[in-house]
Protein backbone atom coordinates (compact mmCIF):
# COMPACT_ATOMS: atom_id res chain seq x y z
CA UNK A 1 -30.69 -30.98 15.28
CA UNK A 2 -29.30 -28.21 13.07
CA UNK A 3 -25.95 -28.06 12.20
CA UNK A 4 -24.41 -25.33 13.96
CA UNK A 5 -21.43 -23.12 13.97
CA UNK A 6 -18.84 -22.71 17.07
CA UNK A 7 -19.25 -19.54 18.63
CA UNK A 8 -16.15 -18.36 17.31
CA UNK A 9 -17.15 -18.66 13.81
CA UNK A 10 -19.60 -16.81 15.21
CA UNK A 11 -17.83 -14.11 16.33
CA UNK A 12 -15.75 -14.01 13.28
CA UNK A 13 -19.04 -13.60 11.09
CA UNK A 14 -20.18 -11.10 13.26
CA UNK A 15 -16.90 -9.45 13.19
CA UNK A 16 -16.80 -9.28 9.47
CA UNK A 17 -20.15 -7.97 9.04
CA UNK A 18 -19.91 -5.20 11.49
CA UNK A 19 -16.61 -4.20 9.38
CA UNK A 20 -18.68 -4.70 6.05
CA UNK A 21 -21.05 -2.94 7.25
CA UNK A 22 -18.94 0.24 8.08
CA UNK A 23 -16.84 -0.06 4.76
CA UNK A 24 -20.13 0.71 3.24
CA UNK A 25 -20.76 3.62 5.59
CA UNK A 26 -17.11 5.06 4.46
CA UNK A 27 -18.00 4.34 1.00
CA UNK A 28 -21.47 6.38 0.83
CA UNK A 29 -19.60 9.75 2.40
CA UNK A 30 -16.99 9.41 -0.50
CA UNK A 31 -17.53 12.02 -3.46
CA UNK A 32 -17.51 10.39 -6.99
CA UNK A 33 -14.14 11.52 -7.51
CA UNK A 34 -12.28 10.03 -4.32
CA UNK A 35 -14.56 6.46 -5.37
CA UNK A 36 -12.74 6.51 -8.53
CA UNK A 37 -9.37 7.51 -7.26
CA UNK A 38 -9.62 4.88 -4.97
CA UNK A 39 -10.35 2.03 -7.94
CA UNK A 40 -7.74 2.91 -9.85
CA UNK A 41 -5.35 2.89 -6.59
CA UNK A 42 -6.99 -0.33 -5.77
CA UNK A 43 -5.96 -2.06 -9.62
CA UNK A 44 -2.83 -0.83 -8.67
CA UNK A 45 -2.22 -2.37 -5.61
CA UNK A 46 -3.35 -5.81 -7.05
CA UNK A 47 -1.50 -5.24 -10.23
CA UNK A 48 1.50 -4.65 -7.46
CA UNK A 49 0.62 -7.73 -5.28
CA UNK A 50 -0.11 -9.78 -8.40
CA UNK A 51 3.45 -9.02 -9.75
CA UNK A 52 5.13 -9.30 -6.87
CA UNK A 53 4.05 -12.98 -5.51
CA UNK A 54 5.57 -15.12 -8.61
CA UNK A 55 9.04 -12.90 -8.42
CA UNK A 56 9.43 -13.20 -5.04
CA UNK A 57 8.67 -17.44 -5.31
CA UNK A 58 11.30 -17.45 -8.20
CA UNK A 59 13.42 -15.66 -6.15
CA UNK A 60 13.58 -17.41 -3.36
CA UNK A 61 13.82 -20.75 -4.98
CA UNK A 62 17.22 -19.37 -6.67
CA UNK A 63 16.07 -17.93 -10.13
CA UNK A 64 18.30 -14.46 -9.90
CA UNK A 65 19.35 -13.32 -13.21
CA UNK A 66 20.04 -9.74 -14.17
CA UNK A 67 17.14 -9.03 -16.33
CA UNK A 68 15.00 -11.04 -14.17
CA UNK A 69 15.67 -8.48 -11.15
CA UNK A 70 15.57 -5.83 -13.75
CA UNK A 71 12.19 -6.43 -15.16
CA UNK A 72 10.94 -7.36 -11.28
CA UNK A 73 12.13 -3.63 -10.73
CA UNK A 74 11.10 -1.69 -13.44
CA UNK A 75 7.22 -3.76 -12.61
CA UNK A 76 7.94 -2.16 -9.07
CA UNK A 77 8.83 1.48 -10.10
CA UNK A 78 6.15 1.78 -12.94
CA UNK A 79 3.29 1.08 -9.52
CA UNK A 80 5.13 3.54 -7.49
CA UNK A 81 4.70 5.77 -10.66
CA UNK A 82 1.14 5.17 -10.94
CA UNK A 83 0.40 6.06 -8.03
CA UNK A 84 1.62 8.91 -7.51
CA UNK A 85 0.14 10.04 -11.01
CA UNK A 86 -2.97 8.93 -9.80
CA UNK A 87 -2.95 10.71 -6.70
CA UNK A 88 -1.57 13.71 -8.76
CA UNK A 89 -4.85 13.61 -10.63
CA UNK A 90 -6.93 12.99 -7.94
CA UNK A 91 -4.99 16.67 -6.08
CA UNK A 92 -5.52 18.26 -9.39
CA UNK A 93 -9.96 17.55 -9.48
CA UNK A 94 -10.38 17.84 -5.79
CA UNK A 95 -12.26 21.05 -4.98
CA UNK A 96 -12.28 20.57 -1.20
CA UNK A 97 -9.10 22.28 0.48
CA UNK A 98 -9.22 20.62 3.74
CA UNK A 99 -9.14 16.98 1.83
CA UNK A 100 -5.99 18.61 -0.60
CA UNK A 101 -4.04 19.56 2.65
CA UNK A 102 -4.80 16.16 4.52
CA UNK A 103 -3.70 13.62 1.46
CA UNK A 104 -0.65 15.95 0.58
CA UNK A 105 0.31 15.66 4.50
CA UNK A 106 -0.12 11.86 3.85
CA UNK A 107 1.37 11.72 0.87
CA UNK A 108 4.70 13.12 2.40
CA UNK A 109 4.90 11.09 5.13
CA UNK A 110 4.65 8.05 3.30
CA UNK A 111 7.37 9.59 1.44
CA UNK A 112 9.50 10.33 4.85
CA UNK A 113 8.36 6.39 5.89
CA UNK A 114 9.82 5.23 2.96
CA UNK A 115 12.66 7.29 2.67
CA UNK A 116 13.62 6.41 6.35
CA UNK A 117 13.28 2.67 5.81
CA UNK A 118 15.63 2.86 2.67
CA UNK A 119 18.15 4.70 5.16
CA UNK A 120 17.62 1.89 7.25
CA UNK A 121 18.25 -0.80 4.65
CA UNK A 122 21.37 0.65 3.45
CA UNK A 123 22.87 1.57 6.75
CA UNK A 124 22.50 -2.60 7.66
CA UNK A 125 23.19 -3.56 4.15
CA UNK A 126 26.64 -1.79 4.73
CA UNK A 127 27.43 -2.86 8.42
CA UNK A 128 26.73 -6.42 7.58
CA UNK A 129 27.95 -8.14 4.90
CA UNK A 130 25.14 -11.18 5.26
CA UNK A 131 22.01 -8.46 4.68
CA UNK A 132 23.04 -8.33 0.83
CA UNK A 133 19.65 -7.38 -0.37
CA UNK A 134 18.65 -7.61 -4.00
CA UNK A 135 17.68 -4.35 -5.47
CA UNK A 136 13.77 -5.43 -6.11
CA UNK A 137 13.16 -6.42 -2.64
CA UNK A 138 14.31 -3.07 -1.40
CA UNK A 139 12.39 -1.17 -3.48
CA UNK A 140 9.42 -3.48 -3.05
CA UNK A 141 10.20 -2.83 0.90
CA UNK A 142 9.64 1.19 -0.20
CA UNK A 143 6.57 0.97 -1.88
CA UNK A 144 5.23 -1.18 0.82
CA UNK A 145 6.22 1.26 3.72
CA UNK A 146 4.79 4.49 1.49
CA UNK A 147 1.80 2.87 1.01
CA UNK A 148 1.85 1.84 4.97
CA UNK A 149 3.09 5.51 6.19
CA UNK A 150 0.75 7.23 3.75
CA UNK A 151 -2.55 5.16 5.37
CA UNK A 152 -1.53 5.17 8.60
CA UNK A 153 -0.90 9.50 8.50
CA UNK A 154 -4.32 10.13 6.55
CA UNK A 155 -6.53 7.64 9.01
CA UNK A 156 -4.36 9.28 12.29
CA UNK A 157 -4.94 12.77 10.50
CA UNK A 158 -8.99 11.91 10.19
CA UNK A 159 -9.23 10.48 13.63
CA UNK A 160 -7.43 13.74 14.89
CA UNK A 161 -9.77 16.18 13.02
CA UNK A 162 -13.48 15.16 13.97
């Protein structure tokens, strides 16, 4: 008898491939341009995650010196800057006025996400004296909810236009 899978493994795979399969589907209406914008946003982001996961372990296991949270934060801000410069590039080649207006709508609600969320932070951080936050995990909370507001805004704005 052949060793089979449970039918929820089954379902996963099935699950996965259906989303694989539509990934590629996305991937074949992108222009040359918005491929290689998204690559370089995609080094970024694992640059971002890479740098992120061995701060946040040495962190939490007590290693908080100054220039430790000071390099952690100045890794941070140069992937917010990248970004952005990226994205400025990408505006800057993209032909298609439609697409312009859509990631520049996206692109400013991630910034209103963020912006909010820092708002947020500092109105708690005030209020109560055990949310002392350091200053890296605050602005790693920004990039995280720019990237998340930005995404969210240019896949409702997509959804909305067809």
């Amino acid at each position: 008898m052949k060793n089979q899978a449970p039918k929820e493994l089954k379902g996963i795979r099935a699950f996965l491939r259906q989303h694989r399969e539509r990934i590629r589907e996305l991937k074949r209406g992108l222009s040359p341009l918005q491929r290689l914008t998204l690559k370089r946003l995609w080094a970024i982001f694992w640059l971002f995650i890479i740098v992120n996961l061995p701060f946040d372990f040495a962190y939490e296991n007590g290693y908080q010196p100054k220039t430790f949270i000071t390099l952690f934060t100045l890794l941070l801000a140069f992937s917010i800057f990248a970004i952005l410069i990226i994205l400025g590039r990408y505006l800057g080649q993209e032909t298609d006025e439609y697409i312009r207006m859509i990631v520049v709508k996206s692109l400013l609600w991630g910034a209103a996400v963020s912006a909010a969320e820092d708002a947020i932070l500092s109105t708690v951080q005030v209020w109560s004296s055990e949310a002392n936050l350091m200053p890296s995990l605050r602005m790693s909370l920004n990039i995280e909810f720019f990237v998340m507001g930005a995404v969210l805004s240019l896949a409702w704005q997509i959804r909305r236009h067809r």
